[in-house]
PDB file of N, CA and C in Angstrom:
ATOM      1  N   UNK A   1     131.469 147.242  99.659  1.00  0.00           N
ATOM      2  CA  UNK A   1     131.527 145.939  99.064  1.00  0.00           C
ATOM      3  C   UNK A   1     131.530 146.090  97.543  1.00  0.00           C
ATOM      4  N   UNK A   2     132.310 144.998  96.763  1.00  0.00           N
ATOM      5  CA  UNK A   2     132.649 145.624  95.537  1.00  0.00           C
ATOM      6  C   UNK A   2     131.265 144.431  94.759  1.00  0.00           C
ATOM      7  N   UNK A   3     131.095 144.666  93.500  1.00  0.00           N
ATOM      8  CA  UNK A   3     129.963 144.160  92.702  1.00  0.00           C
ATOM      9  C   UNK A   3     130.301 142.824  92.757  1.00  0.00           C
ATOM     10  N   UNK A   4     131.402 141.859  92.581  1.00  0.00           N
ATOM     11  CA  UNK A   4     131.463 140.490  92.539  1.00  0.00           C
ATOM     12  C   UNK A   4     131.471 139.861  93.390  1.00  0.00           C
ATOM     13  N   UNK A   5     131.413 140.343  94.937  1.00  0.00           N
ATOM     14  CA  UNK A   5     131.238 140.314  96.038  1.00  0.00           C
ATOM     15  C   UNK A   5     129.836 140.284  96.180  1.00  0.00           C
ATOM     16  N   UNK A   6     129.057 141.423  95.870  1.00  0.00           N
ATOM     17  CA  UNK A   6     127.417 141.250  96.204  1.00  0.00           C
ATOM     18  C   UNK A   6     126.797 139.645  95.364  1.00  0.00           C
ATOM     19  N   UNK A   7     127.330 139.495  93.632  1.00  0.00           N
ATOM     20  CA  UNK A   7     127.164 139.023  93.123  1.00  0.00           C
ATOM     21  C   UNK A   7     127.658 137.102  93.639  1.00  0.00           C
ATOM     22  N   UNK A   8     128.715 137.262  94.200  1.00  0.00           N
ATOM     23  CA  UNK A   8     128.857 135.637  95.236  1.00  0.00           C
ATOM     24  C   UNK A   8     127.766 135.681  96.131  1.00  0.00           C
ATOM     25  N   UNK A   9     127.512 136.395  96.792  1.00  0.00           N
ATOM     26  CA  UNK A   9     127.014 136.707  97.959  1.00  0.00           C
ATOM     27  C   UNK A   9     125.695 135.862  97.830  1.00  0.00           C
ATOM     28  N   UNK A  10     124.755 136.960  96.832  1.00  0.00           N
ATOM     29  CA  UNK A  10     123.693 136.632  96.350  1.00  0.00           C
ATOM     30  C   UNK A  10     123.725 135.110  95.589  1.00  0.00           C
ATOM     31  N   UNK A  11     124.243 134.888  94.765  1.00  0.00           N
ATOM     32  CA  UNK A  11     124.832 133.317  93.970  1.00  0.00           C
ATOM     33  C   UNK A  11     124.721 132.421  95.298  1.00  0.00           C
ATOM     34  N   UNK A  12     125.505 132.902  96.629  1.00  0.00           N
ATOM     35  CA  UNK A  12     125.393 131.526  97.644  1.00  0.00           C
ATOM     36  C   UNK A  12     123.851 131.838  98.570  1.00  0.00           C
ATOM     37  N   UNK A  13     123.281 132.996  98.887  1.00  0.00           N
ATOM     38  CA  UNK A  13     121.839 132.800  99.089  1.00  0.00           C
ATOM     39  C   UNK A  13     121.408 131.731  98.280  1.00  0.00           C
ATOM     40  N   UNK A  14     121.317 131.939  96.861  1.00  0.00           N
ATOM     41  CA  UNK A  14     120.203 131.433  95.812  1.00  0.00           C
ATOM     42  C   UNK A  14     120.715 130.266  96.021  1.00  0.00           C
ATOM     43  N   UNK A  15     121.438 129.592  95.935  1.00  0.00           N
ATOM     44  CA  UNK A  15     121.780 128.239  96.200  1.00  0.00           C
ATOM     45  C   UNK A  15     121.722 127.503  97.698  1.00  0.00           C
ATOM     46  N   UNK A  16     121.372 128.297  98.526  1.00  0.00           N
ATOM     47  CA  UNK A  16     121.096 127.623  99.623  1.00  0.00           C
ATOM     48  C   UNK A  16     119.561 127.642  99.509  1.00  0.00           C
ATOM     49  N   UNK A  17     119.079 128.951  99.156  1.00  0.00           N
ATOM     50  CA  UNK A  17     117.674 129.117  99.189  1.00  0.00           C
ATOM     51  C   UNK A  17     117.425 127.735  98.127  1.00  0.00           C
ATOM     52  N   UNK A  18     117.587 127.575  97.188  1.00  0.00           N
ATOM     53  CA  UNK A  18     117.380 126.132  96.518  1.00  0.00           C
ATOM     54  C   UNK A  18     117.561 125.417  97.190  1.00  0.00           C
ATOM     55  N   UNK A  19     118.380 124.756  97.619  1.00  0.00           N
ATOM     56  CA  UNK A  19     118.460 123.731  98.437  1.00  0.00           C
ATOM     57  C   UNK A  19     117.534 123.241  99.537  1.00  0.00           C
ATOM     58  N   UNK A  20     117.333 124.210  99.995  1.00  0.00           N
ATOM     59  CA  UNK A  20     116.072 124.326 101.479  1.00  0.00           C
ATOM     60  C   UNK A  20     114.910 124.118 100.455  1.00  0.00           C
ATOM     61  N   UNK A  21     114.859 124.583  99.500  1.00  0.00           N
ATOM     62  CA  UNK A  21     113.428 124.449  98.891  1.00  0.00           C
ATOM     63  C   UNK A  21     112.852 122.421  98.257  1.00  0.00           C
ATOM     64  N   UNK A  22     114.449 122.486  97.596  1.00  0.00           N
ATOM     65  CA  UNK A  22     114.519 121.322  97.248  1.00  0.00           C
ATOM     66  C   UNK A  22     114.370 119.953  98.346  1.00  0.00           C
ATOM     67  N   UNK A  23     114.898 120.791  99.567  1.00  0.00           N
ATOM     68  CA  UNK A  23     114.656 119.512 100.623  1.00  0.00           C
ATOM     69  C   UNK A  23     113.124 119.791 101.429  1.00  0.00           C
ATOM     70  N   UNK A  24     112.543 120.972 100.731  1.00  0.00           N
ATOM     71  CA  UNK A  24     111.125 120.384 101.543  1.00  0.00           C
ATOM     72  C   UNK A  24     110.315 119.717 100.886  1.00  0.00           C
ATOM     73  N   UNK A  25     110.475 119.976  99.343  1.00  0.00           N
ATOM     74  CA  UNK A  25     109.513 119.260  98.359  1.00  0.00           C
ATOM     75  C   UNK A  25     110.042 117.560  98.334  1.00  0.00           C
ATOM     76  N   UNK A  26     111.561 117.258  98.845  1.00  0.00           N
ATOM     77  CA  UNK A  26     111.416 116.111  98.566  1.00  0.00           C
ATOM     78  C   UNK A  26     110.598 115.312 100.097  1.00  0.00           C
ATOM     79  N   UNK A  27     110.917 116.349 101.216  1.00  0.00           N
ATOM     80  CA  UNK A  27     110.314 115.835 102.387  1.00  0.00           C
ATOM     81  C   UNK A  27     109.020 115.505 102.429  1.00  0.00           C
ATOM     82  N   UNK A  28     108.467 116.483 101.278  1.00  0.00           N
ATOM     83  CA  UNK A  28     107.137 116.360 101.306  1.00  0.00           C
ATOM     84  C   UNK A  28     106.496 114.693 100.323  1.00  0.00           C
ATOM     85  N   UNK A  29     107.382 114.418  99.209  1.00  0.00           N
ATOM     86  CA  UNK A  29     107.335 113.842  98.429  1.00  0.00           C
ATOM     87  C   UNK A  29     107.144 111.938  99.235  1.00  0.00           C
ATOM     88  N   UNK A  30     108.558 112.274  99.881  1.00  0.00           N
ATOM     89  CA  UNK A  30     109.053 111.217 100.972  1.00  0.00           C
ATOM     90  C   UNK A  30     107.351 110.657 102.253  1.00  0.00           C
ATOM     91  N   UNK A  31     106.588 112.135 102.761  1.00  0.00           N
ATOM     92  CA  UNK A  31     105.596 111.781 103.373  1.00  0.00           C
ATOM     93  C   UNK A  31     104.504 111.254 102.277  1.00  0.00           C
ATOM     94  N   UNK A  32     104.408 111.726 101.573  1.00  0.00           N
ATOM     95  CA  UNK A  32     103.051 111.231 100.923  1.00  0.00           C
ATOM     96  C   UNK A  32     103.206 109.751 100.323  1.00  0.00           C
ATOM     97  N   UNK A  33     104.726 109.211 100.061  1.00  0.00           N
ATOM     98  CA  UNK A  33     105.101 108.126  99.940  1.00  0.00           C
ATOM     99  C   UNK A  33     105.034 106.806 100.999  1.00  0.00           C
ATOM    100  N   UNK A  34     105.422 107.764 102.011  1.00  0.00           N
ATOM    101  CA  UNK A  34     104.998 106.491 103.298  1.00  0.00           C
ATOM    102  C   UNK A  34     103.422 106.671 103.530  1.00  0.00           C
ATOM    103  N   UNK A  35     102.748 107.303 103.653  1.00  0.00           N
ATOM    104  CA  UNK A  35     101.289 107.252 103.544  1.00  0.00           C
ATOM    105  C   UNK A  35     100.701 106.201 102.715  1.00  0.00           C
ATOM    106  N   UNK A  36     100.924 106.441 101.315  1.00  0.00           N
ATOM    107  CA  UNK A  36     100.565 105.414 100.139  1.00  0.00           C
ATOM    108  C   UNK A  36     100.979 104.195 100.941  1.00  0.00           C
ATOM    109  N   UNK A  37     102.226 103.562 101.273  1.00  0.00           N
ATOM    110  CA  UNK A  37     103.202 102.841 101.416  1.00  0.00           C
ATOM    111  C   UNK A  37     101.877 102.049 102.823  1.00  0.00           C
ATOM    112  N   UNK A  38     102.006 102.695 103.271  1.00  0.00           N
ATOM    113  CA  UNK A  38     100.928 102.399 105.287  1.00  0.00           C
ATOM    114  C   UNK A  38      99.406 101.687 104.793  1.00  0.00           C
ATOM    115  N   UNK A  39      98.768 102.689 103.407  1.00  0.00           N
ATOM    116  CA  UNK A  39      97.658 102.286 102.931  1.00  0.00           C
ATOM    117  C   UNK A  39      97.532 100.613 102.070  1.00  0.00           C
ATOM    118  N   UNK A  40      99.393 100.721 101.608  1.00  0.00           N
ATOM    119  CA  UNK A  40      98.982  99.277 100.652  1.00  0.00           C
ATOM    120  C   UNK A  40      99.390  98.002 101.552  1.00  0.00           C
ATOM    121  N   UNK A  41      99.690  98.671 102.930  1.00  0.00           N
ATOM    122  CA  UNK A  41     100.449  97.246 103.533  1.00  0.00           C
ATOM    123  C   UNK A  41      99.394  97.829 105.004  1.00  0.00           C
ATOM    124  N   UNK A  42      98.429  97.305 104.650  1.00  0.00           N
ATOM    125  CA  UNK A  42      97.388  97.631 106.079  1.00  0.00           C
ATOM    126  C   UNK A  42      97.388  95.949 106.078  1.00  0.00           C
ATOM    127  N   UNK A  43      97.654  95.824 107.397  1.00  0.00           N
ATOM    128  CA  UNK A  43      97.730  94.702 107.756  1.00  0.00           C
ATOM    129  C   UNK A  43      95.959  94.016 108.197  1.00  0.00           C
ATOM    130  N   UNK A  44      95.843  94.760 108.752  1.00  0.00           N
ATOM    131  CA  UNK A  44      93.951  94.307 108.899  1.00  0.00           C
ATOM    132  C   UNK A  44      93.432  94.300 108.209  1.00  0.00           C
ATOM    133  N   UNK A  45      93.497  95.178 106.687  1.00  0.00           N
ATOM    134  CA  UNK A  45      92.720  94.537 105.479  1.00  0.00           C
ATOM    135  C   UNK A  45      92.987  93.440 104.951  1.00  0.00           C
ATOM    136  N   UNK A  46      94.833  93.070 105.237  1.00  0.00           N
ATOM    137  CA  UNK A  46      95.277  91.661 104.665  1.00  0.00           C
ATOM    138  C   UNK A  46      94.528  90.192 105.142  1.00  0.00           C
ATOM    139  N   UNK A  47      94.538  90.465 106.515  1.00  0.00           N
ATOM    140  CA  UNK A  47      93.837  89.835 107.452  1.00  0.00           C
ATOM    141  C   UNK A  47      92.448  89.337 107.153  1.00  0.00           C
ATOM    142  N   UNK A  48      91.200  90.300 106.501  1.00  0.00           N
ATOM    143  CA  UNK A  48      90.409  90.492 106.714  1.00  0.00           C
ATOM    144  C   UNK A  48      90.320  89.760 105.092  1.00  0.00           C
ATOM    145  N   UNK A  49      91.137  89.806 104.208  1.00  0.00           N
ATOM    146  CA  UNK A  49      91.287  89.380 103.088  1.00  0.00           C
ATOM    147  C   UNK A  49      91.581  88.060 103.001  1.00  0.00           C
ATOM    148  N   UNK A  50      92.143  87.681 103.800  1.00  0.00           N
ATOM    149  CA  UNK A  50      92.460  86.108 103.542  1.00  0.00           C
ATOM    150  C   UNK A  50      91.803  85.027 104.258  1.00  0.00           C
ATOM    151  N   UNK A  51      91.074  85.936 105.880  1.00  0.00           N
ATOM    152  CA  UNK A  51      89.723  85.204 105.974  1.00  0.00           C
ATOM    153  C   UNK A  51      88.428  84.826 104.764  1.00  0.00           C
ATOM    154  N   UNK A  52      87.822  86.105 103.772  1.00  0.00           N
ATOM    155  CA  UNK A  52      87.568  86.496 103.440  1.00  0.00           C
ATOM    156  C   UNK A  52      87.533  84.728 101.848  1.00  0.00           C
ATOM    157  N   UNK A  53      89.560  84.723 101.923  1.00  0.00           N
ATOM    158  CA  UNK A  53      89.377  83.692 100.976  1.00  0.00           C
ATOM    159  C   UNK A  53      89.778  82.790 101.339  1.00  0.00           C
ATOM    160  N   UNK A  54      89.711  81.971 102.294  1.00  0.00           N
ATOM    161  CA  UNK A  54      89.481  80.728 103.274  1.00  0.00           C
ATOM    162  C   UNK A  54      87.990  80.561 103.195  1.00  0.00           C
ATOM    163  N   UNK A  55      87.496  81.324 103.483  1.00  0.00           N
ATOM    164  CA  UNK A  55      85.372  81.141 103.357  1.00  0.00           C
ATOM    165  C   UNK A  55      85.040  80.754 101.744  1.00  0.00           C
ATOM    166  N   UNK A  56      85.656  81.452 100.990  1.00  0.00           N
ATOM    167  CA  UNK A  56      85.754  81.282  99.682  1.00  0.00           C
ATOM    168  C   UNK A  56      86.391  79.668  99.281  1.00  0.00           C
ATOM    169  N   UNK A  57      87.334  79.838  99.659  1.00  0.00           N
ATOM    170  CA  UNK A  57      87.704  78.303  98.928  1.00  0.00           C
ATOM    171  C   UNK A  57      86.703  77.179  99.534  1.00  0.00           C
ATOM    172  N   UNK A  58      86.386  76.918 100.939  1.00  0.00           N
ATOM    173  CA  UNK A  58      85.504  76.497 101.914  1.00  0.00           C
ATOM    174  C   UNK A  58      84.370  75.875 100.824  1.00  0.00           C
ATOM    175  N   UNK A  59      83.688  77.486 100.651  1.00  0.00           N
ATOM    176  CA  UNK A  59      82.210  77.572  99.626  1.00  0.00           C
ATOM    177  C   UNK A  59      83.141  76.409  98.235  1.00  0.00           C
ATOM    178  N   UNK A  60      83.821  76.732  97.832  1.00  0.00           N
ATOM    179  CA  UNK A  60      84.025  76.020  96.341  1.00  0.00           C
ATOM    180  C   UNK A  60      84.354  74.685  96.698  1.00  0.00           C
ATOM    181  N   UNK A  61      84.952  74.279  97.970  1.00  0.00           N
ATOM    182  CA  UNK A  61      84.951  72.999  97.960  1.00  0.00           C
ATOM    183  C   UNK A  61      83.882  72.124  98.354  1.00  0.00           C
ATOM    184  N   UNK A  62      82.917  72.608  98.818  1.00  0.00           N
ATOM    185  CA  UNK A  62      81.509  72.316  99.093  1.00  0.00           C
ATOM    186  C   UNK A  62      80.619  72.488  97.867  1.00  0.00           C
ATOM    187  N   UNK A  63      81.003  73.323  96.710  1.00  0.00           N
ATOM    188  CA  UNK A  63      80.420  73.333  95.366  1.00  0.00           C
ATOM    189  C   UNK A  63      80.913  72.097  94.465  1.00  0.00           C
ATOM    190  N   UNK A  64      82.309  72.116  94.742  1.00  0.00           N
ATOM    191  CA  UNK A  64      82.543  70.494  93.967  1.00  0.00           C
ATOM    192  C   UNK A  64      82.123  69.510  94.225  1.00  0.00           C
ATOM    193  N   UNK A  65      82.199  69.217  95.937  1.00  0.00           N
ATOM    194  CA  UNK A  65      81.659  67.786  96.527  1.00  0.00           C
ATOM    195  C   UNK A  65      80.238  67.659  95.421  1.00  0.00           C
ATOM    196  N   UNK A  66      79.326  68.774  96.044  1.00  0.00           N
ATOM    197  CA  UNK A  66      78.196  68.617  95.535  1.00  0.00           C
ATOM    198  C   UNK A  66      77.798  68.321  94.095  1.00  0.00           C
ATOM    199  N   UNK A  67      79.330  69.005  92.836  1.00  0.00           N
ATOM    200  CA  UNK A  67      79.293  68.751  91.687  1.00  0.00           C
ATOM    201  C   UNK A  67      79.521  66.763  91.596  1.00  0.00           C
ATOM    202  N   UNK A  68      80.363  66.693  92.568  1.00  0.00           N
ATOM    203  CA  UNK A  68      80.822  65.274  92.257  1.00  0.00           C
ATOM    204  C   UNK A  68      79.937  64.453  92.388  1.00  0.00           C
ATOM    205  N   UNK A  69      78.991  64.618  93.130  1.00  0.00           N
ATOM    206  CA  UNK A  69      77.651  64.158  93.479  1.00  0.00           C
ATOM    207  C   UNK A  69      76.309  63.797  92.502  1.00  0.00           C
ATOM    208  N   UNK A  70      77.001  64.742  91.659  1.00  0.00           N
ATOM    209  CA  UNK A  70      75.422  65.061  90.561  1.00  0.00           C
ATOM    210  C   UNK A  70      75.859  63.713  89.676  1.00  0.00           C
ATOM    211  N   UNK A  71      74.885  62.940  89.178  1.00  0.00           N
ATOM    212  CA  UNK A  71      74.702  61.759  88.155  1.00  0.00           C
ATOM    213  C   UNK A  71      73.620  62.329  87.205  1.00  0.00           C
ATOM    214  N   UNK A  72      74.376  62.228  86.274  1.00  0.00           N
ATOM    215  CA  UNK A  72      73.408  62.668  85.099  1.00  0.00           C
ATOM    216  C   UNK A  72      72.789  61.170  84.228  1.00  0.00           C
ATOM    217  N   UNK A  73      70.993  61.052  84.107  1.00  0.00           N
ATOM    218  CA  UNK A  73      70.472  59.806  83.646  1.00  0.00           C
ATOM    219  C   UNK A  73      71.047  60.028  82.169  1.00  0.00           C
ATOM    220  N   UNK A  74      71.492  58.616  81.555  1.00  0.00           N
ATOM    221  CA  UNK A  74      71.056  58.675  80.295  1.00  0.00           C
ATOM    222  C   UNK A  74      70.755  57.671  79.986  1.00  0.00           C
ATOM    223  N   UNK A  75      69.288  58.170  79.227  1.00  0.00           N
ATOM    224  CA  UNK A  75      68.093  57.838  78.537  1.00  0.00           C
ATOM    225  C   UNK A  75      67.519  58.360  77.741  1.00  0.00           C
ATOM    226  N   UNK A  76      67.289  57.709  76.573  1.00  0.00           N
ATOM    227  CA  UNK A  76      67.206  58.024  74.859  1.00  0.00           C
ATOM    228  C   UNK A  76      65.718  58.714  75.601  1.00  0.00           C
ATOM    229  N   UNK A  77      64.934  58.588  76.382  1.00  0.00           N
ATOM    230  CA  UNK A  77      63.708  59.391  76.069  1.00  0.00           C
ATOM    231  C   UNK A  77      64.534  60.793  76.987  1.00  0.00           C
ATOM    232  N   UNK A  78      65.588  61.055  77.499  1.00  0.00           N
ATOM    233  CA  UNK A  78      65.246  62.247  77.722  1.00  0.00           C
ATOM    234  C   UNK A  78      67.209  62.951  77.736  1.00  0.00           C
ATOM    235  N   UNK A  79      67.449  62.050  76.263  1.00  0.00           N
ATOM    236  CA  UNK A  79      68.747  62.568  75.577  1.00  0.00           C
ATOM    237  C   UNK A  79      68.996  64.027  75.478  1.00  0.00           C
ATOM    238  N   UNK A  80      68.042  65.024  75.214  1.00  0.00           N
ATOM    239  CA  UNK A  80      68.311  66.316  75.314  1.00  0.00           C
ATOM    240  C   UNK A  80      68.400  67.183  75.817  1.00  0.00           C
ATOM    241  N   UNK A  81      67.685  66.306  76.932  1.00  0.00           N
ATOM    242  CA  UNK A  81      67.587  67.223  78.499  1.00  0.00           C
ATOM    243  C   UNK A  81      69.197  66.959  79.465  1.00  0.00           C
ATOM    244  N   UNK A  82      70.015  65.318  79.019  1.00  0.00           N
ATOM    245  CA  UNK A  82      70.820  65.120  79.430  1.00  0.00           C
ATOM    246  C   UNK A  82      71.898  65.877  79.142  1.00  0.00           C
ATOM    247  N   UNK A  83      72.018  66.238  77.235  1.00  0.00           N
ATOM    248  CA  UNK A  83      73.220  67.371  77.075  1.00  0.00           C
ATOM    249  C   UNK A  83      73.178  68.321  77.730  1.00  0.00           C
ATOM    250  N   UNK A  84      72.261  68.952  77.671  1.00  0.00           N
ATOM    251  CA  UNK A  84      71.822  70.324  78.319  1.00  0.00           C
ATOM    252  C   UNK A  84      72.678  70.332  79.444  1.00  0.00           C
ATOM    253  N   UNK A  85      72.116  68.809  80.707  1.00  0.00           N
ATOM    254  CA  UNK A  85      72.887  69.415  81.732  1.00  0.00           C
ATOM    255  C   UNK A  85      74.647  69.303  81.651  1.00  0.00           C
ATOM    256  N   UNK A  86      75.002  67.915  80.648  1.00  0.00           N
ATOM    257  CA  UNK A  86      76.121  67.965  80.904  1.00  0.00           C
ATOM    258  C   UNK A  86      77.003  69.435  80.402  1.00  0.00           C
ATOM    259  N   UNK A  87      76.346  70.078  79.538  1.00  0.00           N
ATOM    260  CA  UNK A  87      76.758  71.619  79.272  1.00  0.00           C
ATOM    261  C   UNK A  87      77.064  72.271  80.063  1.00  0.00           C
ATOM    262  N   UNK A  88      75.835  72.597  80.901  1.00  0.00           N
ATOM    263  CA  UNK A  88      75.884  73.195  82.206  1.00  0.00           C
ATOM    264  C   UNK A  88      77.288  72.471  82.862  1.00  0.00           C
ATOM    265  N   UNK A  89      77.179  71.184  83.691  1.00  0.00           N
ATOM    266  CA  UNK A  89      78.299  70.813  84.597  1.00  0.00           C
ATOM    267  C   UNK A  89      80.000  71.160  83.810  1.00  0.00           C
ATOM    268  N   UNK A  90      79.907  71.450  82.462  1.00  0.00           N
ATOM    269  CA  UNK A  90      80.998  71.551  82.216  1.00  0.00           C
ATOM    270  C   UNK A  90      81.096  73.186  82.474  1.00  0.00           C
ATOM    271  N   UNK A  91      80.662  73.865  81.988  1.00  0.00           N
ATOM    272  CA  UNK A  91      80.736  75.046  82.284  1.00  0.00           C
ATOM    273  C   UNK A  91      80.415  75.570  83.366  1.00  0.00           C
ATOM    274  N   UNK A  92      80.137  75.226  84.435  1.00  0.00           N
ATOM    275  CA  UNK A  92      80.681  75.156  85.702  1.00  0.00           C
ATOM    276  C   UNK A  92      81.760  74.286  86.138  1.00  0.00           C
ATOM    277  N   UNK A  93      82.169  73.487  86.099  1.00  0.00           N
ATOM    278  CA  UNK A  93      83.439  72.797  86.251  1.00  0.00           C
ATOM    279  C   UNK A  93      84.714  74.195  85.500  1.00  0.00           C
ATOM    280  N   UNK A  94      84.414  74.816  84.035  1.00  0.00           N
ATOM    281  CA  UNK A  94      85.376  75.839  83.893  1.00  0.00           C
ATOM    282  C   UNK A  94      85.198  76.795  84.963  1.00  0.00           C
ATOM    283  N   UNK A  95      84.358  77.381  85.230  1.00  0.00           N
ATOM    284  CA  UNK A  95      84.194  78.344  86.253  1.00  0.00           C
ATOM    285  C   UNK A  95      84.913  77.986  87.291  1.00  0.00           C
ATOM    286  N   UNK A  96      84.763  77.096  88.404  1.00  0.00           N
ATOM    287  CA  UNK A  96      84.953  76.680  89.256  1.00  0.00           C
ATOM    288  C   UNK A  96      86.471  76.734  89.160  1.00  0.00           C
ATOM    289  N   UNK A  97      87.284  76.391  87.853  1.00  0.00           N
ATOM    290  CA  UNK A  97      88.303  76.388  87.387  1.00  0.00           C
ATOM    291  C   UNK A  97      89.437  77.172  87.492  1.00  0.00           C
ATOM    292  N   UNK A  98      88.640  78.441  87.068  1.00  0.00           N
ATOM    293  CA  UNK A  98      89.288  79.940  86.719  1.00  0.00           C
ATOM    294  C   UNK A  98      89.041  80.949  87.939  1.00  0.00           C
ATOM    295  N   UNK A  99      87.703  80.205  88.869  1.00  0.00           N
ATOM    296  CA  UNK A  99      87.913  80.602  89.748  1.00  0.00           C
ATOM    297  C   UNK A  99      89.426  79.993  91.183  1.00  0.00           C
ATOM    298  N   UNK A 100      89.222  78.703  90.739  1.00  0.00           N
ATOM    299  CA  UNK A 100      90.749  78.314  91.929  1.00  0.00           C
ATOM    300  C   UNK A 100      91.720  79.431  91.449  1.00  0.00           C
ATOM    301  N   UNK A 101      91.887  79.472  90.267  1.00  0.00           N
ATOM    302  CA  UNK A 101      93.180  79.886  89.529  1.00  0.00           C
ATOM    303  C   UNK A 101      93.272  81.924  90.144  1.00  0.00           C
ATOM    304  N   UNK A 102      92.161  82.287  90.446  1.00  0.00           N
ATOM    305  CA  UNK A 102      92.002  83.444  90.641  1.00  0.00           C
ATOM    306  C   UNK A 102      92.507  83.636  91.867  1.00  0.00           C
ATOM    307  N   UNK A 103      92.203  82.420  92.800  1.00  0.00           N
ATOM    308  CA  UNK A 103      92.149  82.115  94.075  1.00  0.00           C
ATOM    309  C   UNK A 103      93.625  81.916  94.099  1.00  0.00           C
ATOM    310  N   UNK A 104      94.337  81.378  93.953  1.00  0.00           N
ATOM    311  CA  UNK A 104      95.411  80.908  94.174  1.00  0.00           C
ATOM    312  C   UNK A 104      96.576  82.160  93.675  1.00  0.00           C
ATOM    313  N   UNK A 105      96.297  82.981  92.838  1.00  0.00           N
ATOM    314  CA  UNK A 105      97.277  84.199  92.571  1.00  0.00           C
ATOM    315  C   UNK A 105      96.658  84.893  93.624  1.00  0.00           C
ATOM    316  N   UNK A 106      95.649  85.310  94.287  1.00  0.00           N
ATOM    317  CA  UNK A 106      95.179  86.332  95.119  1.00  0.00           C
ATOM    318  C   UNK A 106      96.243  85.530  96.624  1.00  0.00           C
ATOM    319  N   UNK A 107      96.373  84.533  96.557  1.00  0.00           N
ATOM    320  CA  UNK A 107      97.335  83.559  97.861  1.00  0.00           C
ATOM    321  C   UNK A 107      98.309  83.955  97.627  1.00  0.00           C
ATOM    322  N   UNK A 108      99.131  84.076  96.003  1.00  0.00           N
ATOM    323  CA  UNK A 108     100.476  84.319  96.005  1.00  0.00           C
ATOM    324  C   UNK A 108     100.652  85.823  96.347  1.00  0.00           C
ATOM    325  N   UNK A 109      99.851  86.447  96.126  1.00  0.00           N
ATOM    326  CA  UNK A 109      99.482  88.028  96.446  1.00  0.00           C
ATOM    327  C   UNK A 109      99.589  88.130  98.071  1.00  0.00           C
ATOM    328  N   UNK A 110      99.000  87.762  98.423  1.00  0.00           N
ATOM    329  CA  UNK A 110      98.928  88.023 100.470  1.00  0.00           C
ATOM    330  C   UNK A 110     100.143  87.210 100.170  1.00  0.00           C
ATOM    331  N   UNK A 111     100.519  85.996  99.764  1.00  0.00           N
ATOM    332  CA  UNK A 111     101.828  85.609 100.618  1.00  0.00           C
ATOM    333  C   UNK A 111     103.110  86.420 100.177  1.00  0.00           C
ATOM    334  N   UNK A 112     102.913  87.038  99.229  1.00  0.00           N
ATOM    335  CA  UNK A 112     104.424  88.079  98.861  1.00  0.00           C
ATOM    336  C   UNK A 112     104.214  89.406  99.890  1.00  0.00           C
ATOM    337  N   UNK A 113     102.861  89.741 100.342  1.00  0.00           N
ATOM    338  CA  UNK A 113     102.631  90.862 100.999  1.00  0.00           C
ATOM    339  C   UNK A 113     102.781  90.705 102.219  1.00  0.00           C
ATOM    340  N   UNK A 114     102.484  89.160 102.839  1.00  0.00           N
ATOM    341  CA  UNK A 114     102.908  88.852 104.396  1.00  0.00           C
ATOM    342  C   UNK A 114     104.365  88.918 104.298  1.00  0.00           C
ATOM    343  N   UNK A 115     104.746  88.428 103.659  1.00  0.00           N
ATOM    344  CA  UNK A 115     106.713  88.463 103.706  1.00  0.00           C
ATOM    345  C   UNK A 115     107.132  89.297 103.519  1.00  0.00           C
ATOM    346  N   UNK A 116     106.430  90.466 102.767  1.00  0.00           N
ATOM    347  CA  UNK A 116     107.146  91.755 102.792  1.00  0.00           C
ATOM    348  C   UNK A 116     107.706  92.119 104.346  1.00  0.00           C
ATOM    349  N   UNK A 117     108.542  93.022 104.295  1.00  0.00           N
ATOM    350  CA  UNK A 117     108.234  93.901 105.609  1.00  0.00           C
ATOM    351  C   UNK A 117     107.640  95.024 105.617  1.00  0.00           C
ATOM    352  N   UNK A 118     107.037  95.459 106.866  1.00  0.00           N
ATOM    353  CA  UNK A 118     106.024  96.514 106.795  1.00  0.00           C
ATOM    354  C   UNK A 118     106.516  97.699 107.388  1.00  0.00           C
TER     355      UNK A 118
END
């Protein structure tokens, strides 16, 4: 066999040997991808998540009734005790606020993740 002969020879090993190499690392790449992929679309944590904020909204709408409920006296003998609370009810009224708002992207969240396909 003459030298440019060994030299193809070897040239088409090394390039197959690449190739085989290249297709296990991407095989490998490809599994650890559907793994991740299985972990972010677990359907029983979704599940378990949106019970989770059904109980939640539940609780906050039972925190408002009860906010709507509260009457604050006012009376010059006890004017300072009245700001106080209306402080408080406002700053819970923000809370309560930022919490829907939290609530309601965590909904758009499960509902883009239920429509995904899995």
């Amino acid at each position: 066999m003459k030298v440019d002969q060994i030299a193809t020879w070897i040239g088409l090993f090394t390039a197959i040997a690449g190739a085989a190499a290249n297709y296990g690392i991407t095989e490998n790449k490809v599994t650890t991808l559907e793994d991740k992929m299985s972990e972010l679309y677990n359907v029983e944590e979704i599940r378990m998540l949106e019970r989770r904020l059904t109980t939640l909204e539940v609780s906050l709408d039972n925190v408002k009734g009860a906010m709507n409920g509260i009457e604050v006296t006012d009376t010059s003998d006890i004017q300072s005790k009245t700001n106080v609370n209306q402080s408080r009810i406002r700053a819970l009224q923000d809370q309560v606020q930022r919490i829907e708002s939290a609530i309601q992207q965590i909904r758009q969240k499960l509902d883009t993740l239920n429509s995904s396909p899995l």
